[in-house]
PDB file of N, CA and C in Angstrom:
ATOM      1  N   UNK A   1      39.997  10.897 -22.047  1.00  0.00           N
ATOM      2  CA  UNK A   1      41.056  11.843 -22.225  1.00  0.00           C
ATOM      3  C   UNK A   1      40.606  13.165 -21.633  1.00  0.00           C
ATOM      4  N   UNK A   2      41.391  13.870 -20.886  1.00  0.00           N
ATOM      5  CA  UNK A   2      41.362  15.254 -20.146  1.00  0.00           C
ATOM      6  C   UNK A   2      42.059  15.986 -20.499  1.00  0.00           C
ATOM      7  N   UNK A   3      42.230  17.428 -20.385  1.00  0.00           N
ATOM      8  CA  UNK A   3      42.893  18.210 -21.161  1.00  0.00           C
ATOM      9  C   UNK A   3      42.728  19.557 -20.175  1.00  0.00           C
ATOM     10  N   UNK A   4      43.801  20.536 -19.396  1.00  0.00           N
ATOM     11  CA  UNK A   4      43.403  21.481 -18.772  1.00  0.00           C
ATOM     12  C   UNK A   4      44.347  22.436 -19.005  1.00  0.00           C
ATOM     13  N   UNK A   5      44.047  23.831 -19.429  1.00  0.00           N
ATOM     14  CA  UNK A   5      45.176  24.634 -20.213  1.00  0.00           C
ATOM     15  C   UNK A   5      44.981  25.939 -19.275  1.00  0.00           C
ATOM     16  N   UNK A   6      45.537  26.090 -18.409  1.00  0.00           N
ATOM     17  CA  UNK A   6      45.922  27.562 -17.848  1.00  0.00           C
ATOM     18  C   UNK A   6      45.601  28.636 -18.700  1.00  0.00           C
ATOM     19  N   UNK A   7      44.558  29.669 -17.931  1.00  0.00           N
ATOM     20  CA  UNK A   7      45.010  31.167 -18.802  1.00  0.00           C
ATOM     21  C   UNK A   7      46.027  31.616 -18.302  1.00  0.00           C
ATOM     22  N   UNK A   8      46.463  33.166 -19.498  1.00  0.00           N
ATOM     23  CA  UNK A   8      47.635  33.658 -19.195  1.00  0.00           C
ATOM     24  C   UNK A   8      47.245  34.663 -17.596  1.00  0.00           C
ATOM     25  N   UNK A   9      48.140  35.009 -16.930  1.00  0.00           N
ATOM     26  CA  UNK A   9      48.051  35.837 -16.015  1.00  0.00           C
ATOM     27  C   UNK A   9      47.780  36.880 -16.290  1.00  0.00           C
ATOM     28  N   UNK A  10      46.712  37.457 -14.944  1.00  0.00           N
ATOM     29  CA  UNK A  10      46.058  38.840 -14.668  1.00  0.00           C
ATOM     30  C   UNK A  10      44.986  38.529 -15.651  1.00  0.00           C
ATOM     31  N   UNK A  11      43.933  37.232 -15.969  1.00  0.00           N
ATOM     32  CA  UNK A  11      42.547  37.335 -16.643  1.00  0.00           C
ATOM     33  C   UNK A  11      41.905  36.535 -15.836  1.00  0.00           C
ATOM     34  N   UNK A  12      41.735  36.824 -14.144  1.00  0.00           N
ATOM     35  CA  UNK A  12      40.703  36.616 -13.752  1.00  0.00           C
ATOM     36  C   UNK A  12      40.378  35.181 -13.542  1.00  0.00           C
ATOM     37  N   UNK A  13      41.601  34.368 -13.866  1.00  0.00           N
ATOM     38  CA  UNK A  13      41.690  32.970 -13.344  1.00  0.00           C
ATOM     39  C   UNK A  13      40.991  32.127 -13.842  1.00  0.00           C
ATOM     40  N   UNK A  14      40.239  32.182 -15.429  1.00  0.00           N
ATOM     41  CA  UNK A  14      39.403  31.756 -15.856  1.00  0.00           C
ATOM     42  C   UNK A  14      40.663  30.423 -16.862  1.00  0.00           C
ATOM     43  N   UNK A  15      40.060  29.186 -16.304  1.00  0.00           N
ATOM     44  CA  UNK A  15      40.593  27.847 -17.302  1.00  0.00           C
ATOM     45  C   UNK A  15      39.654  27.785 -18.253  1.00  0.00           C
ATOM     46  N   UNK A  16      40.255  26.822 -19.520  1.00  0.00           N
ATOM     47  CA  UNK A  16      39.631  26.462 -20.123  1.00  0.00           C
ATOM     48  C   UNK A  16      39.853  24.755 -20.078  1.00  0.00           C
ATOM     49  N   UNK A  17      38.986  23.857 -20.018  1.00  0.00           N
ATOM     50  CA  UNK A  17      39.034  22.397 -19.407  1.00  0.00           C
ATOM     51  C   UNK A  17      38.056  21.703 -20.656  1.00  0.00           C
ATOM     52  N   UNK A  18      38.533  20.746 -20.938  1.00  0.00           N
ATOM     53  CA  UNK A  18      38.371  20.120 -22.096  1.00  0.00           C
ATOM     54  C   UNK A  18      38.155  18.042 -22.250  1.00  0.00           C
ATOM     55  N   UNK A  19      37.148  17.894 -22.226  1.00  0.00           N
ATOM     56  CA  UNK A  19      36.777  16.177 -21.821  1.00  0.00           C
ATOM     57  C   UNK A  19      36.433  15.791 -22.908  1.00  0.00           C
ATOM     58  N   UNK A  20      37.047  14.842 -23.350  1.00  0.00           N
ATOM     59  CA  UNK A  20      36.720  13.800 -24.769  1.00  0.00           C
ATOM     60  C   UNK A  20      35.802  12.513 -24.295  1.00  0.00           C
ATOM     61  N   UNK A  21      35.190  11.780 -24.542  1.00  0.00           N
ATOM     62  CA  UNK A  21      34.572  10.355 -24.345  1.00  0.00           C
ATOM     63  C   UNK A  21      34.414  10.186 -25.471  1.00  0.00           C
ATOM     64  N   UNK A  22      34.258   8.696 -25.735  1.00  0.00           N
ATOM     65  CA  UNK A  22      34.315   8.267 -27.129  1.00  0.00           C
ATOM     66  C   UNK A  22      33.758   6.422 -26.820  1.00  0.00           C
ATOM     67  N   UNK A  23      32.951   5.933 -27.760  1.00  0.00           N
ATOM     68  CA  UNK A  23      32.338   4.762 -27.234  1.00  0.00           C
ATOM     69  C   UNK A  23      31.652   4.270 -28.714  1.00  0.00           C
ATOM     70  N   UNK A  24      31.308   3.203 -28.037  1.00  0.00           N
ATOM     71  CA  UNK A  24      30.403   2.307 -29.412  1.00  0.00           C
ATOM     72  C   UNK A  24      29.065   2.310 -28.566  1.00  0.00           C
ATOM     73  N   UNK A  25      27.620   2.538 -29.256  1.00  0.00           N
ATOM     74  CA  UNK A  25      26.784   2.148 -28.924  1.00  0.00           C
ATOM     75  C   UNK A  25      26.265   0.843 -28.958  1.00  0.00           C
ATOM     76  N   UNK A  26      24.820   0.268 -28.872  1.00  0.00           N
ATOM     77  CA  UNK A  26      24.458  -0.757 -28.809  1.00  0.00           C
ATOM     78  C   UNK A  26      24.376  -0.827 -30.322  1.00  0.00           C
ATOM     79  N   UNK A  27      24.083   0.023 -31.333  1.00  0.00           N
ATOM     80  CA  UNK A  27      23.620  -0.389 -32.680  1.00  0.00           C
ATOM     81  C   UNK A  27      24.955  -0.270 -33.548  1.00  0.00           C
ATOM     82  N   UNK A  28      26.337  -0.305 -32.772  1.00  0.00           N
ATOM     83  CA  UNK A  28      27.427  -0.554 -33.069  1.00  0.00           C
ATOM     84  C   UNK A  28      28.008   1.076 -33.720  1.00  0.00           C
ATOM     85  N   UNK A  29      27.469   2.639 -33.465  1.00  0.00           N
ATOM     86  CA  UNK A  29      27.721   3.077 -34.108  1.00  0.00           C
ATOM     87  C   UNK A  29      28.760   4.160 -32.831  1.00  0.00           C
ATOM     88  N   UNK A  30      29.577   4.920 -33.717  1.00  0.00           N
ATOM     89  CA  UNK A  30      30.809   5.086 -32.464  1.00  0.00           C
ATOM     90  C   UNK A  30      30.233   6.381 -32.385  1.00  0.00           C
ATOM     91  N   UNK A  31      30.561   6.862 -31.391  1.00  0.00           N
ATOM     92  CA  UNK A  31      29.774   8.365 -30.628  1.00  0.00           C
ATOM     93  C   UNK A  31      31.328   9.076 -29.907  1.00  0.00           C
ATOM     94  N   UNK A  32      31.549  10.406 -30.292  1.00  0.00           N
ATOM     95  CA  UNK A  32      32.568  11.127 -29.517  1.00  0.00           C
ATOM     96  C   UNK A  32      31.590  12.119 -28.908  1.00  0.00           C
ATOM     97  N   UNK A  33      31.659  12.673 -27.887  1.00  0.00           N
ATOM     98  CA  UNK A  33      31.222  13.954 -27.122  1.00  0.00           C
ATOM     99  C   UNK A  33      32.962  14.351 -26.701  1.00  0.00           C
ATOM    100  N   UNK A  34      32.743  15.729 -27.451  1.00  0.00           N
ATOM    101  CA  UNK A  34      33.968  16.707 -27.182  1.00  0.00           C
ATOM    102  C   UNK A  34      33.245  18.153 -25.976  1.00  0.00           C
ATOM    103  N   UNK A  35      33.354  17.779 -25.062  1.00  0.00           N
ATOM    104  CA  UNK A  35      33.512  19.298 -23.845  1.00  0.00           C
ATOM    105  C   UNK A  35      34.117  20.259 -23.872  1.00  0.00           C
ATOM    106  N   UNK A  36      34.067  21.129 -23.787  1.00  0.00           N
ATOM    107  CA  UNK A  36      35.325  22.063 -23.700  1.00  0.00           C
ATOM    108  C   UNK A  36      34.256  23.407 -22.806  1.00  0.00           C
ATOM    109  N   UNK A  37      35.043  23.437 -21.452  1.00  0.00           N
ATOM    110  CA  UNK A  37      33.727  24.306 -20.663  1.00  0.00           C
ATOM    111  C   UNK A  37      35.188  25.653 -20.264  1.00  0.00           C
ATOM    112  N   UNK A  38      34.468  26.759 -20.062  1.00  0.00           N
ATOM    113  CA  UNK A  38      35.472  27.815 -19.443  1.00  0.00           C
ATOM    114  C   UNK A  38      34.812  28.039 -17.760  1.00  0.00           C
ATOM    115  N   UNK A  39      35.886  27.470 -17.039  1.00  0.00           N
ATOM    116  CA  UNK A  39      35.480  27.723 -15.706  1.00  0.00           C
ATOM    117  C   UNK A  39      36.596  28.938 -14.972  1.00  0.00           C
ATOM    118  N   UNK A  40      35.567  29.670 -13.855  1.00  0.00           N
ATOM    119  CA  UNK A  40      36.295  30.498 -13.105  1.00  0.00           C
ATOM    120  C   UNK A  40      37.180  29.840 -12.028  1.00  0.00           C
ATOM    121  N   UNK A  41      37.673  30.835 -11.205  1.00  0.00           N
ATOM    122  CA  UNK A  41      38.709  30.578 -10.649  1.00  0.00           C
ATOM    123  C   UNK A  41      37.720  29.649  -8.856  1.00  0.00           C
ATOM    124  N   UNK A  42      36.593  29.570  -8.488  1.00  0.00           N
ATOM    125  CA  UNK A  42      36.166  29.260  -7.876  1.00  0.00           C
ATOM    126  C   UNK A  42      34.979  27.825  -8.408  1.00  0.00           C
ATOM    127  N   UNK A  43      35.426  27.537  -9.760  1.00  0.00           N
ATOM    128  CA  UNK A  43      34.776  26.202 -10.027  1.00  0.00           C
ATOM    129  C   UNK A  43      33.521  26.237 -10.825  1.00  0.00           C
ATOM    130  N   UNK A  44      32.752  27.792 -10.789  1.00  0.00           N
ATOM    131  CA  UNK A  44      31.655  27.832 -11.545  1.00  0.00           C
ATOM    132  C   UNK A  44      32.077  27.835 -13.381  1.00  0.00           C
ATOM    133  N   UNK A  45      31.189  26.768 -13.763  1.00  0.00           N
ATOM    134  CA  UNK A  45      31.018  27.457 -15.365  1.00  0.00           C
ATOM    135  C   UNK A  45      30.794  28.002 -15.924  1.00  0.00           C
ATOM    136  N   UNK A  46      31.506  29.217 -16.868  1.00  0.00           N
ATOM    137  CA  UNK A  46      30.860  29.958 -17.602  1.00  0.00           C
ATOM    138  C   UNK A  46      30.745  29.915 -18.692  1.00  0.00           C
ATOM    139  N   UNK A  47      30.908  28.947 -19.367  1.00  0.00           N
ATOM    140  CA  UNK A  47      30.162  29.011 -20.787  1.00  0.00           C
ATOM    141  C   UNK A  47      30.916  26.981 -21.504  1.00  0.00           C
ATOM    142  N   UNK A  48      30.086  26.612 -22.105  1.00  0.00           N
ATOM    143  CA  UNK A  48      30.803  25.166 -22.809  1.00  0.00           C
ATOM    144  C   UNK A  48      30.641  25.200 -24.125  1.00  0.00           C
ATOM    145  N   UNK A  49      31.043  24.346 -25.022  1.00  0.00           N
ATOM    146  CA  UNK A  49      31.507  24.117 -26.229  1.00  0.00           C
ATOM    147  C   UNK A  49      31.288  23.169 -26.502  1.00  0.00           C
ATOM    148  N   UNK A  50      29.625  21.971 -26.641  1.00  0.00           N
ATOM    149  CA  UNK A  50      29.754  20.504 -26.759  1.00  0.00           C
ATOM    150  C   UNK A  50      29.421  19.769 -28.010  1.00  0.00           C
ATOM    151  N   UNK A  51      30.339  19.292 -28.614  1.00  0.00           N
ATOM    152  CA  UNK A  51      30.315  18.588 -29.830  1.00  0.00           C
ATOM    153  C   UNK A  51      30.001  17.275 -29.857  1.00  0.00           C
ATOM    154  N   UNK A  52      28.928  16.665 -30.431  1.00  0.00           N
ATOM    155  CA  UNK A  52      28.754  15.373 -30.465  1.00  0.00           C
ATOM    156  C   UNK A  52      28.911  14.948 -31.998  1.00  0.00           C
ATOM    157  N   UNK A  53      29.814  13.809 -32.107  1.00  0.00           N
ATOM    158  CA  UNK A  53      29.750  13.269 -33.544  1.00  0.00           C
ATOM    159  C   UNK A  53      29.785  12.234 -33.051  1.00  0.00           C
ATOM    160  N   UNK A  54      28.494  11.586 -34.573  1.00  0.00           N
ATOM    161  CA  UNK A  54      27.948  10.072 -34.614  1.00  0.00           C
ATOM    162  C   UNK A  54      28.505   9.783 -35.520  1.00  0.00           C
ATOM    163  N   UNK A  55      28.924   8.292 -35.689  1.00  0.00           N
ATOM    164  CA  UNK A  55      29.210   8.223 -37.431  1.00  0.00           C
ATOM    165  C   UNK A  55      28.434   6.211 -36.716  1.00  0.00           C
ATOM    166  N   UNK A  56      27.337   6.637 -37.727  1.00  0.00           N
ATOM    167  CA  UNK A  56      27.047   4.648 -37.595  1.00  0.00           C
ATOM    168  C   UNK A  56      27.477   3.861 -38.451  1.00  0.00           C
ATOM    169  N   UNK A  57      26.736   2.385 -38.538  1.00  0.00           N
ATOM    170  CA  UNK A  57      27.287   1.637 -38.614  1.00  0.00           C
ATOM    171  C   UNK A  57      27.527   1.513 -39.890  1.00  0.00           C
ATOM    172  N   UNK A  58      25.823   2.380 -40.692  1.00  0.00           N
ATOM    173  CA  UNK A  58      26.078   2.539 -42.042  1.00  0.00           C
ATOM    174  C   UNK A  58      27.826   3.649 -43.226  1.00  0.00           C
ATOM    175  N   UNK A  59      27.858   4.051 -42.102  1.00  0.00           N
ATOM    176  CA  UNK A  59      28.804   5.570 -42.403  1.00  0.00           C
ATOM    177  C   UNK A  59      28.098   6.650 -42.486  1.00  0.00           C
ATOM    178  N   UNK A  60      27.189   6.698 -42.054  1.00  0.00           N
ATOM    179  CA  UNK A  60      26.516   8.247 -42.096  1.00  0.00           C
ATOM    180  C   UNK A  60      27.069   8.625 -40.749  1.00  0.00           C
ATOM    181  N   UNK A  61      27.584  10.456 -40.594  1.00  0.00           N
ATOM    182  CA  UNK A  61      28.068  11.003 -39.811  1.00  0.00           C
ATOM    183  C   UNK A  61      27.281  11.888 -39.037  1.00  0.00           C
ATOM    184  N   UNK A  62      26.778  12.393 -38.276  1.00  0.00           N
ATOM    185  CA  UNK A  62      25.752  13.329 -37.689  1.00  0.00           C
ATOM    186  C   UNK A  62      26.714  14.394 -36.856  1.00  0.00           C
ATOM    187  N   UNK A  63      26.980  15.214 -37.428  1.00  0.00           N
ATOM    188  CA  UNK A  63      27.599  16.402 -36.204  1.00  0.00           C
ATOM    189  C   UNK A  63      26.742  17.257 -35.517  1.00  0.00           C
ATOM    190  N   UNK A  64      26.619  17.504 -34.259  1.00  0.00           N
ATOM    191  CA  UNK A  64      26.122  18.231 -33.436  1.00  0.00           C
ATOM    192  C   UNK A  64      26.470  19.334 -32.236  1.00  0.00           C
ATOM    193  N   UNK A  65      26.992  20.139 -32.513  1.00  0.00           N
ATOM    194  CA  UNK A  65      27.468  21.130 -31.748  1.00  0.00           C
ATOM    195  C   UNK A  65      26.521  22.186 -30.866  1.00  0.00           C
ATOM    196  N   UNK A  66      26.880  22.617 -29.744  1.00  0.00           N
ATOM    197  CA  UNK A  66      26.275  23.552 -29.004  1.00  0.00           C
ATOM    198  C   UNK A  66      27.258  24.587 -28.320  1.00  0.00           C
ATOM    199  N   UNK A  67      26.774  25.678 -28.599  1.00  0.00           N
ATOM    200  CA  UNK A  67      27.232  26.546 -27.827  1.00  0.00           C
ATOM    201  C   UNK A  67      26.475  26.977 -26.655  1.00  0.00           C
ATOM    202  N   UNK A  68      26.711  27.184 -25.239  1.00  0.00           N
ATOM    203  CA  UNK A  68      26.010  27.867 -24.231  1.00  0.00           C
ATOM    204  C   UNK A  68      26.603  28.550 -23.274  1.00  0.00           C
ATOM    205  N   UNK A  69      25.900  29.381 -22.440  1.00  0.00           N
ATOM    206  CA  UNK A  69      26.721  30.244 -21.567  1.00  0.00           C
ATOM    207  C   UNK A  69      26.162  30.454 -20.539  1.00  0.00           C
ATOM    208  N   UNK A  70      26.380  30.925 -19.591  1.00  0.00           N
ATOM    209  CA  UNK A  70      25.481  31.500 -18.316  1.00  0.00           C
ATOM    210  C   UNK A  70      24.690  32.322 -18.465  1.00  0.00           C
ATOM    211  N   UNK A  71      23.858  32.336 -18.137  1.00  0.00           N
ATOM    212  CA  UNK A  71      22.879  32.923 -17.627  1.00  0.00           C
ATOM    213  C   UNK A  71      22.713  33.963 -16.099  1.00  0.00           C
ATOM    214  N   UNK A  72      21.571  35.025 -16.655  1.00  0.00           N
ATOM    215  CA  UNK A  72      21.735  35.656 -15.022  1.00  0.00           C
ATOM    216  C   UNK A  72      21.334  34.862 -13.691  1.00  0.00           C
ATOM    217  N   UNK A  73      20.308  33.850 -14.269  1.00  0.00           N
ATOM    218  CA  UNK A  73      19.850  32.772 -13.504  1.00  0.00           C
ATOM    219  C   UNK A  73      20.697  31.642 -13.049  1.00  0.00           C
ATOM    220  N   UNK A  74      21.928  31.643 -13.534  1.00  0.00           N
ATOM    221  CA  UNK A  74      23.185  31.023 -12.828  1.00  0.00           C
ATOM    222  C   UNK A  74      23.292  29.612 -13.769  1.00  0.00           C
ATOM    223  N   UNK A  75      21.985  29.422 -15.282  1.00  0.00           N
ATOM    224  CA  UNK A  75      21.934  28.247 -15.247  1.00  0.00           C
ATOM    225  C   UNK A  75      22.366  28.001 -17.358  1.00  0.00           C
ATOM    226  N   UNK A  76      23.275  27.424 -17.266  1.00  0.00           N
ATOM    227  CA  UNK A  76      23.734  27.505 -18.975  1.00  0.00           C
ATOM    228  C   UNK A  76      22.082  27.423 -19.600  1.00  0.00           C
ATOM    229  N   UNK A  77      22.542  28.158 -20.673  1.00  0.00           N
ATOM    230  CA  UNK A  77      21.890  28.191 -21.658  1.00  0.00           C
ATOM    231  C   UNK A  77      22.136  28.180 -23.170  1.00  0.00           C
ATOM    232  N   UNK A  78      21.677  27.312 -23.906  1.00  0.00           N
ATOM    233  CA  UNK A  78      22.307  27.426 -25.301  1.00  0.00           C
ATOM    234  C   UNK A  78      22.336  28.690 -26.206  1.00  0.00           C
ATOM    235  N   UNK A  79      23.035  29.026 -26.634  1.00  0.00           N
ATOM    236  CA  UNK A  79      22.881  30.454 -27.481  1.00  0.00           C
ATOM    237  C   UNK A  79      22.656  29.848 -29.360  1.00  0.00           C
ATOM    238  N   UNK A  80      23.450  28.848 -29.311  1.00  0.00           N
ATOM    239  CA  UNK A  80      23.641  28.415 -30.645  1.00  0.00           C
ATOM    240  C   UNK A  80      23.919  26.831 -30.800  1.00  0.00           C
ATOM    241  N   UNK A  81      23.506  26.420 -32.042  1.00  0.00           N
ATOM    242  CA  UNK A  81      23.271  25.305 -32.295  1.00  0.00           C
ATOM    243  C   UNK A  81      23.664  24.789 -33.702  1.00  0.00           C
ATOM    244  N   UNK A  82      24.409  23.902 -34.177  1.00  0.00           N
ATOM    245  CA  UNK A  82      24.473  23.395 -35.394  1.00  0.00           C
ATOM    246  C   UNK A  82      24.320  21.788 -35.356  1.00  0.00           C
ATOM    247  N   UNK A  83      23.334  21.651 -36.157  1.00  0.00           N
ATOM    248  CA  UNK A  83      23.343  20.058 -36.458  1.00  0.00           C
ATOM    249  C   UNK A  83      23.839  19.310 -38.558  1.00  0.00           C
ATOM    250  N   UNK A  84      24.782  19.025 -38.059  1.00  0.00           N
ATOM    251  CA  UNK A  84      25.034  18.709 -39.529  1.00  0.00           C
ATOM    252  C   UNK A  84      25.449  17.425 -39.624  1.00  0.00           C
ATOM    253  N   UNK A  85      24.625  16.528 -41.001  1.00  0.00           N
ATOM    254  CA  UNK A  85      24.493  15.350 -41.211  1.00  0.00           C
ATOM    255  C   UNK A  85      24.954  15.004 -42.678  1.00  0.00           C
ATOM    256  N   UNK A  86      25.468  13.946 -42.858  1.00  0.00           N
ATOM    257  CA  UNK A  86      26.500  14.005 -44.037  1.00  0.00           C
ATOM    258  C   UNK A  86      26.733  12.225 -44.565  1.00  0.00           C
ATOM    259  N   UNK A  87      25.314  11.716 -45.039  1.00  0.00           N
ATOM    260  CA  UNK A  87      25.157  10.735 -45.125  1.00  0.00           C
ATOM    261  C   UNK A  87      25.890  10.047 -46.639  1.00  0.00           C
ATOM    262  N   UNK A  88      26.378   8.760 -46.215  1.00  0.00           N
ATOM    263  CA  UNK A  88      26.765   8.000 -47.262  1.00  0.00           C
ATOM    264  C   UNK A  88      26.025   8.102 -48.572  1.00  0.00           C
ATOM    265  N   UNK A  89      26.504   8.230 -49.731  1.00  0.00           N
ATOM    266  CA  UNK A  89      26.076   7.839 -50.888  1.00  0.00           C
ATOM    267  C   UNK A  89      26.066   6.557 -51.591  1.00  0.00           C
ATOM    268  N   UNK A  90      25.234   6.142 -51.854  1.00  0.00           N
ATOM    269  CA  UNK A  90      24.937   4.471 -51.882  1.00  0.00           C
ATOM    270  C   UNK A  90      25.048   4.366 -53.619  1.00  0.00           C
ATOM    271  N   UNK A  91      24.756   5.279 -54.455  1.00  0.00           N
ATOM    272  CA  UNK A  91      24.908   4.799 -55.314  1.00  0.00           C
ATOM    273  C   UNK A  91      25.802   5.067 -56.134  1.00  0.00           C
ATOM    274  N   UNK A  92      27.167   5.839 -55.706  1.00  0.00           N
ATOM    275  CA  UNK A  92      28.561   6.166 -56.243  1.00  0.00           C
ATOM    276  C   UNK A  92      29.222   4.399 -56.342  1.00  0.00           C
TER     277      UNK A  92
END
């Protein structure tokens, strides 16, 4: 799934573009990676938004998010990070 949303006019032509994948691994557990990058009007990236959620086979969920941005060195860099895990309770 793709997703591409126009900014409003007169900001510099900057999109915001947005890629879902979604899959089963080999140990049967399903994996989404959510993208969401802000590119200029000439194709470079300036900054992404990447979310990974696991949920396996047991039901434990693993969220993983990153924030990053450019750099003066032209090359993303993460600024921020959350990893949050939210495992089944087995003995409810």
């Amino acid at each position: 799934m793709s997703d591409t949303n126009e900014s409003p006019e007169g900001s510099d032509d900057i999109e915001v573009v947005e890629v879902v994948t979604s899959g089963v691994d080999d140990s049967g557990d399903i994996v989404v990676d959510d993208l969401i990058a802000a590119v200029d009007g000439e194709g470079n990236v300036l900054a992404t938004d990447e979310t990974i959620t696991v949920q396996t086979a047991a039901g434990d969920i693993v969220v993983d998010e990153t924030i990053s941005v450019v750099g003066d060195d032209g090359e993303l860099h993460a600024v921020e990070e959350d990893i949050t895990v939210v495992e089944v309770d087995d003995e409810g």
